[in-house]
Protein backbone atom coordinates (compact mmCIF):
# COMPACT_ATOMS: atom_id res chain seq x y z
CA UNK A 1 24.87 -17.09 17.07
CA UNK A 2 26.87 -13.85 17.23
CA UNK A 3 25.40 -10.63 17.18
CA UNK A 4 26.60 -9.76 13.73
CA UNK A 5 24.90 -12.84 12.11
CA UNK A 6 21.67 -11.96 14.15
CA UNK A 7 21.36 -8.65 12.46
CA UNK A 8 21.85 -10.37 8.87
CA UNK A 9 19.23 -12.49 9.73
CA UNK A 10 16.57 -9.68 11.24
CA UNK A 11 17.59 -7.65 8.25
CA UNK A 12 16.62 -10.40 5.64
CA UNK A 13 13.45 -10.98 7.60
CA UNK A 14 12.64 -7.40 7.33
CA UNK A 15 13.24 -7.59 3.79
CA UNK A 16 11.07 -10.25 2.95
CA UNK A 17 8.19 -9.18 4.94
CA UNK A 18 7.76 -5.77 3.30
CA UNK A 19 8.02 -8.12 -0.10
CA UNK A 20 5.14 -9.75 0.96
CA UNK A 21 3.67 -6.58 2.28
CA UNK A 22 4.28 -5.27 -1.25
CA UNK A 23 3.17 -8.43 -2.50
CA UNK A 24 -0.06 -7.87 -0.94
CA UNK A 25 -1.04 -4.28 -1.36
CA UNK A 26 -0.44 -5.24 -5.25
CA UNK A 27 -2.85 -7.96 -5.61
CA UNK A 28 -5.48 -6.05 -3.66
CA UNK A 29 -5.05 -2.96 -6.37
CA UNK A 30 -5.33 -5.41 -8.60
CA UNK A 31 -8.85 -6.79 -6.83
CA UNK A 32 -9.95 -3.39 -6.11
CA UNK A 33 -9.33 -1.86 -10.28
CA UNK A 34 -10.40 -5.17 -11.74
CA UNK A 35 -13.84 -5.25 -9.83
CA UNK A 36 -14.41 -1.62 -10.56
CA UNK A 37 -13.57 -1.26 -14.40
CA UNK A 38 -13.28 -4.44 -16.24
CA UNK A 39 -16.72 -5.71 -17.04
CA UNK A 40 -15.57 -8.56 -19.62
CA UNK A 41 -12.76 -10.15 -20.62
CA UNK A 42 -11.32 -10.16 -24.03
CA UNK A 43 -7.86 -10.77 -25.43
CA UNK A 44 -6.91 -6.86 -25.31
CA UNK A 45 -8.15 -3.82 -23.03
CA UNK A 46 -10.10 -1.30 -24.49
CA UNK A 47 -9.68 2.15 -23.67
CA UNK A 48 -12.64 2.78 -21.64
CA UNK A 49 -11.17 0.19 -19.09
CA UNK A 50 -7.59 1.71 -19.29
CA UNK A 51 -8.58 4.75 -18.74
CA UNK A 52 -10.56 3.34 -15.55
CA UNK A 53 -7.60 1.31 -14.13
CA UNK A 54 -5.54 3.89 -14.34
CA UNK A 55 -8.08 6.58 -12.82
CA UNK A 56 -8.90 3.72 -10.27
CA UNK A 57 -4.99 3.14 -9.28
CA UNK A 58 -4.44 6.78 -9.22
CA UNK A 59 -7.18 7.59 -6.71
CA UNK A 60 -6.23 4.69 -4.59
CA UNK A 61 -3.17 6.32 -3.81
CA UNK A 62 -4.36 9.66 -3.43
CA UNK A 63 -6.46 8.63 -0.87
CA UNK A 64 -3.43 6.44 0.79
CA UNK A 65 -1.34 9.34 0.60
CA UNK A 66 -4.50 11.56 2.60
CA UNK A 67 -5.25 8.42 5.32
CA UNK A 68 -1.42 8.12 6.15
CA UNK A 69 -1.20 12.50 6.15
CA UNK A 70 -4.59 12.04 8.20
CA UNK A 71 -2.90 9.34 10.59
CA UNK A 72 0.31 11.25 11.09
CA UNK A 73 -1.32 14.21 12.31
CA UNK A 74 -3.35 11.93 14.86
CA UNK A 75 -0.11 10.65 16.27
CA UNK A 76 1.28 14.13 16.31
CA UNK A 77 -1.40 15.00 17.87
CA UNK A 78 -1.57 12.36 20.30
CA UNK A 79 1.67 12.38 21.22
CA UNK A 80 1.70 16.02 21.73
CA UNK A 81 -1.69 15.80 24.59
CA UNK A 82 0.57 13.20 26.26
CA UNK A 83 3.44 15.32 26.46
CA UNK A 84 1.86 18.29 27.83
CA UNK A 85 -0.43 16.04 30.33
């Protein structure tokens, strides 16, 4: 297999695992706001548990966006000791 053809095939491998990484992180939302604000099922959502979904998805990825800030600055930081020691 020539090199060419190799990086076509690590590039669609790539591609399909952060689908499935995607994939993932969407049905655990889904677990996580489902749990947490629907308390019984009916053919349309009331606004009560709309309002909670979104609230729900919202602060989910608030507090992504501070544990990947929060990791970044550990690396930094890590990195940075290393460099220095």
């Amino acid at each position: 297999m020539d090199e060419k053809n190799q990086e076509k095939i690590l590039k669609f491998a790539n591609e399909q695992r952060q689908k499935q990484e995607l994939t993932s992180y969407v049905h655990k939302l889904t677990d996580i706001c489902w749990d947490t604000c629907i308390s019984s099922i009916s053919h349309k959502l009331d606004s009560k548990s709309s309002t909670c979904v979104d609230n729900c998805v919202n602060r989910y990825f608030d507090m992504q966006k501070v544990i990947a800030t929060r990791l970044t600055k550990l690396a930094s930081n890590a990195t940075n000791e290393n460099y220095y020691n």
